[in-house]
PDB file of N, CA and C in Angstrom:
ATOM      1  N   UNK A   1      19.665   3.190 -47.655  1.00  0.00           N
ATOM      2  CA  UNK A   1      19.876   3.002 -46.238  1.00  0.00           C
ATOM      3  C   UNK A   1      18.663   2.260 -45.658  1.00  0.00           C
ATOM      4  N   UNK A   2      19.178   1.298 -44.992  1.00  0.00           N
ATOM      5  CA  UNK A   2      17.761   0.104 -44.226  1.00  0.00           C
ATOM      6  C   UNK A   2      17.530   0.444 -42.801  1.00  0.00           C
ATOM      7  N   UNK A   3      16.071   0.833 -42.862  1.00  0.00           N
ATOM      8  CA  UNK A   3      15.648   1.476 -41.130  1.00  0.00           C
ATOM      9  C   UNK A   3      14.660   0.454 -40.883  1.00  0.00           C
ATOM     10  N   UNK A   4      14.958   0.782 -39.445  1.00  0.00           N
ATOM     11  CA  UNK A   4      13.555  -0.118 -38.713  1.00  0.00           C
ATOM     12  C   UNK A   4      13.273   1.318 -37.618  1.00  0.00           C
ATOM     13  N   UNK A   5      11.686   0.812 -37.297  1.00  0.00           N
ATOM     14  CA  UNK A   5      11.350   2.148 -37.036  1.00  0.00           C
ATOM     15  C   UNK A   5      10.722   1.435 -35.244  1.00  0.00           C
ATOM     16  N   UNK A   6      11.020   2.513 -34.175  1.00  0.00           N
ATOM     17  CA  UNK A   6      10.322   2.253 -32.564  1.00  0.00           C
ATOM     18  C   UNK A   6       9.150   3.381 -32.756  1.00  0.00           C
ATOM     19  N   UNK A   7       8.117   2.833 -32.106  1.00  0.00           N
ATOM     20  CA  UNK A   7       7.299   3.950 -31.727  1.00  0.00           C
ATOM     21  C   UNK A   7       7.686   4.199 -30.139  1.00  0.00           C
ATOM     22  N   UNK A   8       7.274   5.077 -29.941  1.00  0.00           N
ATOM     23  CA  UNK A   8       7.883   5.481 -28.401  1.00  0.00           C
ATOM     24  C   UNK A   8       6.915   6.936 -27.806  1.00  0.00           C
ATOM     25  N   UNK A   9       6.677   6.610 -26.457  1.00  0.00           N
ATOM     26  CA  UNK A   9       5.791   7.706 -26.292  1.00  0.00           C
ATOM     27  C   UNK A   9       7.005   8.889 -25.924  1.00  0.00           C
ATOM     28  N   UNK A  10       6.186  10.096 -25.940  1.00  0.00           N
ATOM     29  CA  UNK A  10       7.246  11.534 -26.033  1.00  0.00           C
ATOM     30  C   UNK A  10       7.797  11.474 -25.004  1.00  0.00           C
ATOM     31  N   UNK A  11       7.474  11.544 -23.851  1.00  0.00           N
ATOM     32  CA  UNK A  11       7.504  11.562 -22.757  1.00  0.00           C
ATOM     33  C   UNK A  11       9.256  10.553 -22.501  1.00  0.00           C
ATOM     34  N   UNK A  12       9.334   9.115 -22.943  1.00  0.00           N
ATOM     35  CA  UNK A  12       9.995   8.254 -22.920  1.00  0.00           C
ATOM     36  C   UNK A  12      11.690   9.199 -23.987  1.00  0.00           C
ATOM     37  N   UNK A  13      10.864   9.637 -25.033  1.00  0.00           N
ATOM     38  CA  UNK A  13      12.030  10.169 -26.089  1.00  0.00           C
ATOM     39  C   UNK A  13      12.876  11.099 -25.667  1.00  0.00           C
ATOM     40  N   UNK A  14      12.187  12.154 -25.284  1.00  0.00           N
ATOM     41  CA  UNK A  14      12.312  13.255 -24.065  1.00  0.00           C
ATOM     42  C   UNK A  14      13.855  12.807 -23.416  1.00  0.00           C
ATOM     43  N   UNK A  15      13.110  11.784 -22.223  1.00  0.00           N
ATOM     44  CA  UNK A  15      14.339  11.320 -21.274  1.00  0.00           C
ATOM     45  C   UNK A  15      15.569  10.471 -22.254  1.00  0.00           C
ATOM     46  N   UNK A  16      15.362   9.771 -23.207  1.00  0.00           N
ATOM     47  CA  UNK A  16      16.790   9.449 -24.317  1.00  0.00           C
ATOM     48  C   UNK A  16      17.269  10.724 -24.438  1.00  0.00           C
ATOM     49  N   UNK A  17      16.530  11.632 -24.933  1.00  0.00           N
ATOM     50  CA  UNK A  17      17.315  12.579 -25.226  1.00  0.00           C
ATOM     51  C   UNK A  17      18.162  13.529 -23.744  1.00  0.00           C
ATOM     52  N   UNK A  18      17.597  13.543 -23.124  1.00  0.00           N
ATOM     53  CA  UNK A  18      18.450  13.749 -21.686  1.00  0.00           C
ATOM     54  C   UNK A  18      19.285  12.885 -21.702  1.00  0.00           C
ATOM     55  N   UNK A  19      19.577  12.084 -21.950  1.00  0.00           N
ATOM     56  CA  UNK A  19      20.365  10.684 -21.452  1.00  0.00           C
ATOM     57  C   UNK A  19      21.856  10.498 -22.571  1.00  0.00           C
ATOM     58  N   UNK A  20      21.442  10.986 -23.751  1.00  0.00           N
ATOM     59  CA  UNK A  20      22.652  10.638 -24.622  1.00  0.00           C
ATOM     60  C   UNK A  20      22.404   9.486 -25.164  1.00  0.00           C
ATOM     61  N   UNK A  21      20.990   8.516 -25.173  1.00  0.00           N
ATOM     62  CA  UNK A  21      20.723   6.926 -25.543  1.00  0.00           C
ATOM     63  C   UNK A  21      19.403   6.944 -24.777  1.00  0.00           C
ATOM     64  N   UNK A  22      19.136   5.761 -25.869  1.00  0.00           N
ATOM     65  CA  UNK A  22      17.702   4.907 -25.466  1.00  0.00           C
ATOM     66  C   UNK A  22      17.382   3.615 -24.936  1.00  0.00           C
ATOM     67  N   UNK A  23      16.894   3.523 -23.797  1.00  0.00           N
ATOM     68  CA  UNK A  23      17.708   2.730 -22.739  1.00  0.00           C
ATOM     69  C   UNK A  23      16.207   1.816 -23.051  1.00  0.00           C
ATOM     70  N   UNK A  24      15.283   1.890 -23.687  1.00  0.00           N
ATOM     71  CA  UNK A  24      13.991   1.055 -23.685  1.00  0.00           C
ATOM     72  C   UNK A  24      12.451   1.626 -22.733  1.00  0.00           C
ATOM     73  N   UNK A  25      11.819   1.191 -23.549  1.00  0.00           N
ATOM     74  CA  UNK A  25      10.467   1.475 -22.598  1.00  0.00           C
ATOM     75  C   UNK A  25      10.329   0.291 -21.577  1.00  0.00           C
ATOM     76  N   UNK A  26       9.617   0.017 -20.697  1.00  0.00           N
ATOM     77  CA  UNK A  26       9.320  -0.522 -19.777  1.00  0.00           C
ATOM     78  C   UNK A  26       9.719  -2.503 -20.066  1.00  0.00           C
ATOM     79  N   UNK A  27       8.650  -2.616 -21.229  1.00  0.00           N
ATOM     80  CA  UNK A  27       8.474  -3.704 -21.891  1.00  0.00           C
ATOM     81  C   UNK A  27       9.784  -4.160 -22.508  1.00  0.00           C
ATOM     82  N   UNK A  28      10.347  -3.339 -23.293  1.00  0.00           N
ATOM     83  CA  UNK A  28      11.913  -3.755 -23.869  1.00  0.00           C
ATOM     84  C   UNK A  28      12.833  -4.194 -22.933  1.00  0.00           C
ATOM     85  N   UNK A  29      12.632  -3.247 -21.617  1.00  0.00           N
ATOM     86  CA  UNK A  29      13.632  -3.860 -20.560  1.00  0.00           C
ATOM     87  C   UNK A  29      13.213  -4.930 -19.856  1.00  0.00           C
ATOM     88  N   UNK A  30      12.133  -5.567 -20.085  1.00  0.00           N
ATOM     89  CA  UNK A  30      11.551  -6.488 -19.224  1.00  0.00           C
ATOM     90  C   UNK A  30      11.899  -8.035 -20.497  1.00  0.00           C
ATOM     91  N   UNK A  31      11.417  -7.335 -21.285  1.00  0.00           N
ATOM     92  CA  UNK A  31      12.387  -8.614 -22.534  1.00  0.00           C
ATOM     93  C   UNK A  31      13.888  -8.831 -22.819  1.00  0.00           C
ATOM     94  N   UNK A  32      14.136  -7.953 -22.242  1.00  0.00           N
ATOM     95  CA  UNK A  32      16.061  -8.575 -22.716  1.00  0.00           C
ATOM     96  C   UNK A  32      16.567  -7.542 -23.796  1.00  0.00           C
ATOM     97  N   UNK A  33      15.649  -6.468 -24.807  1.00  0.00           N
ATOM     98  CA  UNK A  33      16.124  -5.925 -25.566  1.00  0.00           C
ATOM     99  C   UNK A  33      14.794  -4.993 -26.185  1.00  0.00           C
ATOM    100  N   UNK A  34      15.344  -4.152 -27.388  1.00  0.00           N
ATOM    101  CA  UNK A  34      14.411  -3.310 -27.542  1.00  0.00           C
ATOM    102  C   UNK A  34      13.812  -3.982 -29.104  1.00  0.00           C
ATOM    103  N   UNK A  35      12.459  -3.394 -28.577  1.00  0.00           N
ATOM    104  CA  UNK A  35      11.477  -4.088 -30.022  1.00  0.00           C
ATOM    105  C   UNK A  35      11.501  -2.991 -31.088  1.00  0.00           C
ATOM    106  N   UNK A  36      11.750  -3.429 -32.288  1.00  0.00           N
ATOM    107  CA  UNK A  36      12.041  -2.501 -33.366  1.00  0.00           C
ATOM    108  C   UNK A  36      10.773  -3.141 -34.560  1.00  0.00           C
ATOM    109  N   UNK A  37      10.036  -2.296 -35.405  1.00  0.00           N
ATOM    110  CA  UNK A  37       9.548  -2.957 -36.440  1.00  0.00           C
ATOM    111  C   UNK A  37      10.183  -2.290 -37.785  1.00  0.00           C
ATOM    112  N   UNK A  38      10.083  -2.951 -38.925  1.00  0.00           N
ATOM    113  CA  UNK A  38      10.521  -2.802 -40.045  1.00  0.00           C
ATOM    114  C   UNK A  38       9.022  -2.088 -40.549  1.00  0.00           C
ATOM    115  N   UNK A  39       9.446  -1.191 -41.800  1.00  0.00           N
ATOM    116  CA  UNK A  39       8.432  -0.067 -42.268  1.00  0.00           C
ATOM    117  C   UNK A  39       7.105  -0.867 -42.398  1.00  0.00           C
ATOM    118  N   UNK A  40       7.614  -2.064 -42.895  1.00  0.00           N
ATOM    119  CA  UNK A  40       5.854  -2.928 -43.038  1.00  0.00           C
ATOM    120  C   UNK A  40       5.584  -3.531 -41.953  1.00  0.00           C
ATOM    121  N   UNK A  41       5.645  -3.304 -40.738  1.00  0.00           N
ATOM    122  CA  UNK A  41       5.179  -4.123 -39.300  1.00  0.00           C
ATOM    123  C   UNK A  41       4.687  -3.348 -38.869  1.00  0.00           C
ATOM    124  N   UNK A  42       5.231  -1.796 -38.810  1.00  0.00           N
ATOM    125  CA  UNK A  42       4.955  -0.480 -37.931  1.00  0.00           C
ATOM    126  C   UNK A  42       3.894  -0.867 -37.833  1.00  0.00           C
ATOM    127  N   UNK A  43       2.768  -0.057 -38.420  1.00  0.00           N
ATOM    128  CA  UNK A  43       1.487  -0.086 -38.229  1.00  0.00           C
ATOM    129  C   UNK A  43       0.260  -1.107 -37.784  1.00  0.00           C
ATOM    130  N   UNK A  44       0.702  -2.104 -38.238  1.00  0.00           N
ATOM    131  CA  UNK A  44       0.577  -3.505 -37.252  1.00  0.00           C
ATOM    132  C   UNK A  44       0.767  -3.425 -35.598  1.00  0.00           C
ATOM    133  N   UNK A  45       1.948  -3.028 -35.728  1.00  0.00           N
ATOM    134  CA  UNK A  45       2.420  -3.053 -34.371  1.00  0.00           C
ATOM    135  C   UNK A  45       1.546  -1.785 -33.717  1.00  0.00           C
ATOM    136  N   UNK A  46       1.521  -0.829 -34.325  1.00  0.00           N
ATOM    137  CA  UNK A  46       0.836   0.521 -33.589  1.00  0.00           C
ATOM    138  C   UNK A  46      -0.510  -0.012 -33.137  1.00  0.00           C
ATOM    139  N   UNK A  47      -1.346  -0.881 -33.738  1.00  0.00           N
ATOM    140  CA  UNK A  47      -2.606  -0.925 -33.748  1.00  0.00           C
ATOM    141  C   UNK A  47      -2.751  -1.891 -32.709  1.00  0.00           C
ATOM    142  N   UNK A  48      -2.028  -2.879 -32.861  1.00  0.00           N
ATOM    143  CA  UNK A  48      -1.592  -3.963 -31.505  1.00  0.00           C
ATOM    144  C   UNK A  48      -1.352  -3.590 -30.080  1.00  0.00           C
ATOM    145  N   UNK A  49      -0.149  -2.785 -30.025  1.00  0.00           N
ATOM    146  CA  UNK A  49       0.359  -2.014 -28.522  1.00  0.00           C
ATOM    147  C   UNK A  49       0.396  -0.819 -28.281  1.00  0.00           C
ATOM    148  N   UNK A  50      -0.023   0.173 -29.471  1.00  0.00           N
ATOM    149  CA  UNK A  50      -0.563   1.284 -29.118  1.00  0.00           C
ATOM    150  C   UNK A  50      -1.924   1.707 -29.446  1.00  0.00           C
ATOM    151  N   UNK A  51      -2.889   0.691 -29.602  1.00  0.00           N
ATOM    152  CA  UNK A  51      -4.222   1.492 -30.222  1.00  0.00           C
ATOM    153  C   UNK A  51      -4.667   2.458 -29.174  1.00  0.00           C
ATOM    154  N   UNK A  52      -5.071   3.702 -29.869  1.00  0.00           N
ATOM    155  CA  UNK A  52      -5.533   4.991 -28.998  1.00  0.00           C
ATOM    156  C   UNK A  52      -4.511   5.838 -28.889  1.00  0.00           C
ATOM    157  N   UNK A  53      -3.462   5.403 -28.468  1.00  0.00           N
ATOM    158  CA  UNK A  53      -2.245   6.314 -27.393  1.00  0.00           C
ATOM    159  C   UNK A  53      -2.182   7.104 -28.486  1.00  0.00           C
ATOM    160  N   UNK A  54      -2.312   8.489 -27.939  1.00  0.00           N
ATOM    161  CA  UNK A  54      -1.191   9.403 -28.650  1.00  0.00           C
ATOM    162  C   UNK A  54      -0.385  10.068 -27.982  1.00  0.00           C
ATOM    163  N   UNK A  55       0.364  11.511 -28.360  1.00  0.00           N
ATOM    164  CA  UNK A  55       1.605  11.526 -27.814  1.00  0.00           C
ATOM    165  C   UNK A  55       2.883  11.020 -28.147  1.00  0.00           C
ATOM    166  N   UNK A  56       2.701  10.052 -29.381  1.00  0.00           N
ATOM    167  CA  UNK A  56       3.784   9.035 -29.645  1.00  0.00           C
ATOM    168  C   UNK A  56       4.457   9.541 -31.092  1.00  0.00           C
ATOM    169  N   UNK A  57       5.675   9.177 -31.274  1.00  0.00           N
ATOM    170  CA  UNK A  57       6.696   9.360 -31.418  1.00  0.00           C
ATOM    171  C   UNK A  57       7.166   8.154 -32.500  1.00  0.00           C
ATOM    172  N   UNK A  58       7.675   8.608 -33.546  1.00  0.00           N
ATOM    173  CA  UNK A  58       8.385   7.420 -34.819  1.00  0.00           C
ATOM    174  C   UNK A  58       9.367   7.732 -35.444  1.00  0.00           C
ATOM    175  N   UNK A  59      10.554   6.521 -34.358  1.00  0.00           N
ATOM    176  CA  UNK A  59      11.668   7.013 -34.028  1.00  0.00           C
ATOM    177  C   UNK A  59      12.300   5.798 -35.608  1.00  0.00           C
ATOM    178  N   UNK A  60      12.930   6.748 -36.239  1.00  0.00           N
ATOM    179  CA  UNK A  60      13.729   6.140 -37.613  1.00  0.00           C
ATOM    180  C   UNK A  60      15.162   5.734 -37.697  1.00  0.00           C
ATOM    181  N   UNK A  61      15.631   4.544 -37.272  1.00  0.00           N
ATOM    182  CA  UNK A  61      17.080   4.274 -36.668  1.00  0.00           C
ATOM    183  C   UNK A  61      17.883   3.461 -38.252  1.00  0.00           C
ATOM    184  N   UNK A  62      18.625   3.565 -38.098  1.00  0.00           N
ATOM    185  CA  UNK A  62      19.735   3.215 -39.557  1.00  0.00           C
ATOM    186  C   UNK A  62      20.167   1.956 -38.909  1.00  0.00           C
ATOM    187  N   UNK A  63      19.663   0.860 -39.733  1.00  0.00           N
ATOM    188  CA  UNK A  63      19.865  -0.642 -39.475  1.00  0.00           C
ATOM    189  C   UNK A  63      21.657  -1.018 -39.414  1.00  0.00           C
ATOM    190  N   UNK A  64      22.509  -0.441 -40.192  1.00  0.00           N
ATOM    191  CA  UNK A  64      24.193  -0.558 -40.330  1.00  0.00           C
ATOM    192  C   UNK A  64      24.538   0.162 -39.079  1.00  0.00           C
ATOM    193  N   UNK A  65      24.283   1.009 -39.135  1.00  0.00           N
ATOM    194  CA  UNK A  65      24.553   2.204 -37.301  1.00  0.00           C
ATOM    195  C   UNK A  65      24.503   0.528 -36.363  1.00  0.00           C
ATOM    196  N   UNK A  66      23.617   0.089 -36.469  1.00  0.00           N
ATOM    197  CA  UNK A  66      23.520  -0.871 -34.553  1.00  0.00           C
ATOM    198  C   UNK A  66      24.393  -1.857 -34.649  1.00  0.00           C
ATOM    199  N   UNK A  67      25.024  -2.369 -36.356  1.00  0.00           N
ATOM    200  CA  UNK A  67      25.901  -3.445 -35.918  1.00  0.00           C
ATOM    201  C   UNK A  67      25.202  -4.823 -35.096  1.00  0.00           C
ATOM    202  N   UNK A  68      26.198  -5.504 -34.879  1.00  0.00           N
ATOM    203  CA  UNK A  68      25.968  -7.065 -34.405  1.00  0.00           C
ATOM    204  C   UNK A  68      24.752  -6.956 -33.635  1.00  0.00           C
ATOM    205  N   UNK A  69      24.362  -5.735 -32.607  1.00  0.00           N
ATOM    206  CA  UNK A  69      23.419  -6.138 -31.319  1.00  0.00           C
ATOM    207  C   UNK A  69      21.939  -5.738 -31.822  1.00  0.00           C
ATOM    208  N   UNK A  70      21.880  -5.702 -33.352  1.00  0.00           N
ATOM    209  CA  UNK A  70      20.676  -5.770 -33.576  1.00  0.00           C
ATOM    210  C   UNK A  70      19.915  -6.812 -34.503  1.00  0.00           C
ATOM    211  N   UNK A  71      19.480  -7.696 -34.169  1.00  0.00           N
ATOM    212  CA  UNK A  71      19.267  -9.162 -35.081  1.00  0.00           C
ATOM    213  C   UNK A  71      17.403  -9.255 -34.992  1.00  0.00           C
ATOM    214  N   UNK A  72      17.566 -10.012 -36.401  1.00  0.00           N
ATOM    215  CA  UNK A  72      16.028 -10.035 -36.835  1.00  0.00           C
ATOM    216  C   UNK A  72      15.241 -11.471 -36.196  1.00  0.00           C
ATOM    217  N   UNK A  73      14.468 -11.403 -35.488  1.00  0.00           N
ATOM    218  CA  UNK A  73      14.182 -12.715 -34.755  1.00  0.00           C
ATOM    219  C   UNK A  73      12.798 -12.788 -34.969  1.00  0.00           C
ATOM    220  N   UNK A  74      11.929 -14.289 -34.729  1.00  0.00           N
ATOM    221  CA  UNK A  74      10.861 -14.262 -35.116  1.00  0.00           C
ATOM    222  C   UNK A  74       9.867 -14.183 -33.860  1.00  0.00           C
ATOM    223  N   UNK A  75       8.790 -13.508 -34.260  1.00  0.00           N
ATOM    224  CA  UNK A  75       7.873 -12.964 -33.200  1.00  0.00           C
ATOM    225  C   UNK A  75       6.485 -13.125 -34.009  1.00  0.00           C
ATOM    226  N   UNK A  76       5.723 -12.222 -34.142  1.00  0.00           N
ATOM    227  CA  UNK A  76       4.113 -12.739 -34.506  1.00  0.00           C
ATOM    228  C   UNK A  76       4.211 -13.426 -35.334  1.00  0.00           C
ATOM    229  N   UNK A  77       3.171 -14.636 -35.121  1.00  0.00           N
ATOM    230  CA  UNK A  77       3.065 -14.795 -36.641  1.00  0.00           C
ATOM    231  C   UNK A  77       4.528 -15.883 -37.511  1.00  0.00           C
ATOM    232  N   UNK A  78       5.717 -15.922 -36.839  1.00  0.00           N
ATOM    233  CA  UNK A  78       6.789 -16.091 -37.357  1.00  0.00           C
ATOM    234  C   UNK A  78       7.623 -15.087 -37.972  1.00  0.00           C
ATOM    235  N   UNK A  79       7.159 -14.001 -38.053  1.00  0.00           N
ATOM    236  CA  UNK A  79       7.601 -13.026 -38.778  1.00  0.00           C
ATOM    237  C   UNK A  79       8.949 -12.077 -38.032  1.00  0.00           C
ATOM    238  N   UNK A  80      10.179 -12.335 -38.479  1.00  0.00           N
ATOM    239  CA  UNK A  80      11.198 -11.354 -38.343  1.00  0.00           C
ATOM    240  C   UNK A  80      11.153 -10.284 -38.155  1.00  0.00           C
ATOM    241  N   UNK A  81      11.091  -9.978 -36.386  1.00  0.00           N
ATOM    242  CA  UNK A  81      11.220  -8.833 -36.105  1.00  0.00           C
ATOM    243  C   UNK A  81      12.683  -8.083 -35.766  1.00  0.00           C
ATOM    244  N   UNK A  82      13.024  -6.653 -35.550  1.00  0.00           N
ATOM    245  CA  UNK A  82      14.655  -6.168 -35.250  1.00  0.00           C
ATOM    246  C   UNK A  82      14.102  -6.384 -33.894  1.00  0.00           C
ATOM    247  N   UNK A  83      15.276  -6.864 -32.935  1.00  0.00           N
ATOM    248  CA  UNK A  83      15.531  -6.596 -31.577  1.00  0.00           C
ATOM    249  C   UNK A  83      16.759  -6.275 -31.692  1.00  0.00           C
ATOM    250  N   UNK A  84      16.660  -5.233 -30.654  1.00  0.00           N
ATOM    251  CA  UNK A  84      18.233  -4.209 -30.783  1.00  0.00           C
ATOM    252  C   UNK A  84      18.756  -4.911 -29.069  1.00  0.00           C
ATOM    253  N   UNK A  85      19.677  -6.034 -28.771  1.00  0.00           N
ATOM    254  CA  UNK A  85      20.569  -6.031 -27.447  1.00  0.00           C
ATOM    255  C   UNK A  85      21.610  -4.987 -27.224  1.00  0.00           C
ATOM    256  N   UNK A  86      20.801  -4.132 -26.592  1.00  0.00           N
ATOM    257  CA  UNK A  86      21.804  -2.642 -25.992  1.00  0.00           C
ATOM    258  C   UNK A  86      21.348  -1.624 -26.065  1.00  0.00           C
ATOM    259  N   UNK A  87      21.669  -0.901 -25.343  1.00  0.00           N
ATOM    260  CA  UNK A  87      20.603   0.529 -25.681  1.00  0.00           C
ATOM    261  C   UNK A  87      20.947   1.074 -27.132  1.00  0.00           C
ATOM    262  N   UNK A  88      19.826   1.717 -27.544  1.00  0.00           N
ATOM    263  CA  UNK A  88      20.149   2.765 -28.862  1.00  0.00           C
ATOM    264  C   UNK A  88      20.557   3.964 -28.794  1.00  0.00           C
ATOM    265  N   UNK A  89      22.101   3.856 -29.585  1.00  0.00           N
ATOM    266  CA  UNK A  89      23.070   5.543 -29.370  1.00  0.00           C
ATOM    267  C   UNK A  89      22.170   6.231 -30.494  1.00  0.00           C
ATOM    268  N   UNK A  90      21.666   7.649 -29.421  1.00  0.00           N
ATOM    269  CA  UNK A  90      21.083   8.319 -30.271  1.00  0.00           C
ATOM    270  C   UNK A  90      21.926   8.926 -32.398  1.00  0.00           C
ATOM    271  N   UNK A  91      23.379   8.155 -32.362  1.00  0.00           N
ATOM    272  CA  UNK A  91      23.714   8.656 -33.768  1.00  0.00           C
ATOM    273  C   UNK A  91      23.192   7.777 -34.555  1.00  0.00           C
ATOM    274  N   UNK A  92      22.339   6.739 -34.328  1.00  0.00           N
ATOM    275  CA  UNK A  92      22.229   6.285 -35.209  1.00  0.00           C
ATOM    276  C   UNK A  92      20.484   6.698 -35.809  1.00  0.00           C
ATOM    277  N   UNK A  93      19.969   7.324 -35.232  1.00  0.00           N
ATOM    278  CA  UNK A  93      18.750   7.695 -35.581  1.00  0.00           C
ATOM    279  C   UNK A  93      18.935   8.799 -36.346  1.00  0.00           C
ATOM    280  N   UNK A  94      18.504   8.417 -37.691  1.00  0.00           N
ATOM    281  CA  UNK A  94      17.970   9.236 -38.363  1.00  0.00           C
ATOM    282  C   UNK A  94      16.561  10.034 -39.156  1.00  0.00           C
ATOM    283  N   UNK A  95      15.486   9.765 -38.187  1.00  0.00           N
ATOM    284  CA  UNK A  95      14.408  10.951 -38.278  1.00  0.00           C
ATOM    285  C   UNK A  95      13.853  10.856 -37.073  1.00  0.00           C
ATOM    286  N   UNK A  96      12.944  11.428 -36.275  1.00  0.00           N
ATOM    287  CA  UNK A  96      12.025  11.232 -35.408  1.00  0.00           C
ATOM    288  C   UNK A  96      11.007  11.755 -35.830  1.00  0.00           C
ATOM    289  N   UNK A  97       9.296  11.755 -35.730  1.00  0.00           N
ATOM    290  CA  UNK A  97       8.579  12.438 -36.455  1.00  0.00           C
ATOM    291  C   UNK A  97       7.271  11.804 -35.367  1.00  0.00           C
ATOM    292  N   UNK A  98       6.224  13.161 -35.457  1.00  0.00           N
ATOM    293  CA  UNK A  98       5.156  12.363 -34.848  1.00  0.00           C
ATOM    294  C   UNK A  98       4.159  11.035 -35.347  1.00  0.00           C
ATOM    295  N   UNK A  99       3.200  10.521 -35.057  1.00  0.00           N
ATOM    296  CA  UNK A  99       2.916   9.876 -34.518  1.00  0.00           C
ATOM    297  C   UNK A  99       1.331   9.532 -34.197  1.00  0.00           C
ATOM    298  N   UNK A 100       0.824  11.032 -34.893  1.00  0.00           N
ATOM    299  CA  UNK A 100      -0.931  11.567 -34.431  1.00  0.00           C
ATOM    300  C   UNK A 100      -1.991  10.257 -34.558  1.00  0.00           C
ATOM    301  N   UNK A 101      -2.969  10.375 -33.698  1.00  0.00           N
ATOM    302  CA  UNK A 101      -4.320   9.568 -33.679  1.00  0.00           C
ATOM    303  C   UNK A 101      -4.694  10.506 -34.998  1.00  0.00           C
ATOM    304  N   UNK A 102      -5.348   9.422 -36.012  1.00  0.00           N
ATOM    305  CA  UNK A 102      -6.677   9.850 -37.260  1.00  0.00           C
ATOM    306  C   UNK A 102      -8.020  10.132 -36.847  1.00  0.00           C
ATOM    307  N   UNK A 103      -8.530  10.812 -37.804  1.00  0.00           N
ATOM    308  CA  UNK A 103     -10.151  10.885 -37.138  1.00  0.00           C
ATOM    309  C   UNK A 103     -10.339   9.383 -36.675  1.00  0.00           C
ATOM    310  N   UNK A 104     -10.082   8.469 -38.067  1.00  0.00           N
ATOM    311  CA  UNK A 104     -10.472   6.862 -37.393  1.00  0.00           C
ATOM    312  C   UNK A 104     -10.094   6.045 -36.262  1.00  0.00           C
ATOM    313  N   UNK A 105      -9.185   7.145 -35.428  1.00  0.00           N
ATOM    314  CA  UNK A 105      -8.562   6.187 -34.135  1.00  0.00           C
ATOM    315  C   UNK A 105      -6.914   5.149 -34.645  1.00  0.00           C
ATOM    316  N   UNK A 106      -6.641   5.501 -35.796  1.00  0.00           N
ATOM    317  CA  UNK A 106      -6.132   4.505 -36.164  1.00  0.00           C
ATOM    318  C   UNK A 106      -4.890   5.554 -36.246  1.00  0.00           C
ATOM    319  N   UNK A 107      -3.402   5.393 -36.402  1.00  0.00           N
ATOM    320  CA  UNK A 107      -2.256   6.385 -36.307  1.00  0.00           C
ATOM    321  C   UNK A 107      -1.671   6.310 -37.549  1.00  0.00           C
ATOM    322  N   UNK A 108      -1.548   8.155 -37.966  1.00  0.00           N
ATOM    323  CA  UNK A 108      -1.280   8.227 -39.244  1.00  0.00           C
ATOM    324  C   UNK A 108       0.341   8.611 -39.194  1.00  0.00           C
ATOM    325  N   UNK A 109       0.946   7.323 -40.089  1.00  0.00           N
ATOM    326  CA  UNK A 109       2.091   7.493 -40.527  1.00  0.00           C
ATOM    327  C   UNK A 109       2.894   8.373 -40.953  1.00  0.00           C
ATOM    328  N   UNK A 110       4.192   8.515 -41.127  1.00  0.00           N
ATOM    329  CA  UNK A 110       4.795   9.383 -42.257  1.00  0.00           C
ATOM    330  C   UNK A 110       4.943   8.852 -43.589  1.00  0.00           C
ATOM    331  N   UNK A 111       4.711   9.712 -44.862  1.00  0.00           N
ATOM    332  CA  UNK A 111       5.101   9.051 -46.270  1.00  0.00           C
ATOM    333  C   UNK A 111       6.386   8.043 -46.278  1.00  0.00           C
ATOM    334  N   UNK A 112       5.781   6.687 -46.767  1.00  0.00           N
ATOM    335  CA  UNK A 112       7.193   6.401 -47.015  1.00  0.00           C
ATOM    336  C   UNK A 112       6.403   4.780 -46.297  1.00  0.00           C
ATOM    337  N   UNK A 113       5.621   4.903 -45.356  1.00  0.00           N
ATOM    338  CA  UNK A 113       5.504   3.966 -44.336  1.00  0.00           C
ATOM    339  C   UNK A 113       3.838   3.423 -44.252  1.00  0.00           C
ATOM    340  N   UNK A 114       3.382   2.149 -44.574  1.00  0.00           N
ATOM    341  CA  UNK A 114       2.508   1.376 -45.022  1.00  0.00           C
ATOM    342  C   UNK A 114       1.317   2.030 -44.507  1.00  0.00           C
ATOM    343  N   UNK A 115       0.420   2.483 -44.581  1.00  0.00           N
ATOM    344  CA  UNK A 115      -0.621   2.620 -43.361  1.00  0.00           C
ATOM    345  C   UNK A 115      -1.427   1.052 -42.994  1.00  0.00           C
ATOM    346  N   UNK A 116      -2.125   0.732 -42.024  1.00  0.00           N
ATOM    347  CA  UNK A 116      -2.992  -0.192 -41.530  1.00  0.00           C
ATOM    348  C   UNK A 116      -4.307  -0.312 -42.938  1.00  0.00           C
TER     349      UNK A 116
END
């Protein structure tokens, strides 16, 4: 099964989960769609737009679940990122998991997922 993974602060996950769907953080809705990274971007990406934050959240979504409205487009670098057009129905997520700051400041992953 092929995942791409959101980090998301709790706070944000929280209200999806009130909601029945994940309607985007601030930034996703201000782009047109939601930013997704693949297991080898995550941490890239964490260190980029979340260095420090904790509180956060690594949300594990099933790439076949989103169908057509989720396409791989190029963003840093050139590199193929998922953008999901539409909110994310919470069935297609399959793990959520934290998210913690390391002693080094740097955010430690779950097994499975590259560290920095």
């Amino acid at each position: 099964m092929a995942l791409v993974y959101k980090i998301c602060p709790r706070s944000l996950w929280q209200e999806a989960e009130r909601l029945g769907r994940f309607t985007g953080a601030p930034v996703d809705r201000a782009d047109g769609f939601i930013h997704f990274s693949t297991a080898e971007q995550a941490a890239e990406t964490a260190a980029r737009h979340f260095a420090g934050q904790d509180d956060l959240l690594l949300v594990a979504v099933e790439v076949e679940a989103l169908g057509d409205a989720l396409r791989f487009e190029p963003s840093r670098g050139g590199a193929l990122f998922p953008h999901l057009y539409g909110d994310l129905p919470l069935r297609a997520v399959r793990s959520v998991s934290d998210l913690p700051l390391g002693a080094d400041g740097r955010h430690v992953f779950p097994e499975g997922i590259p560290q920095a």
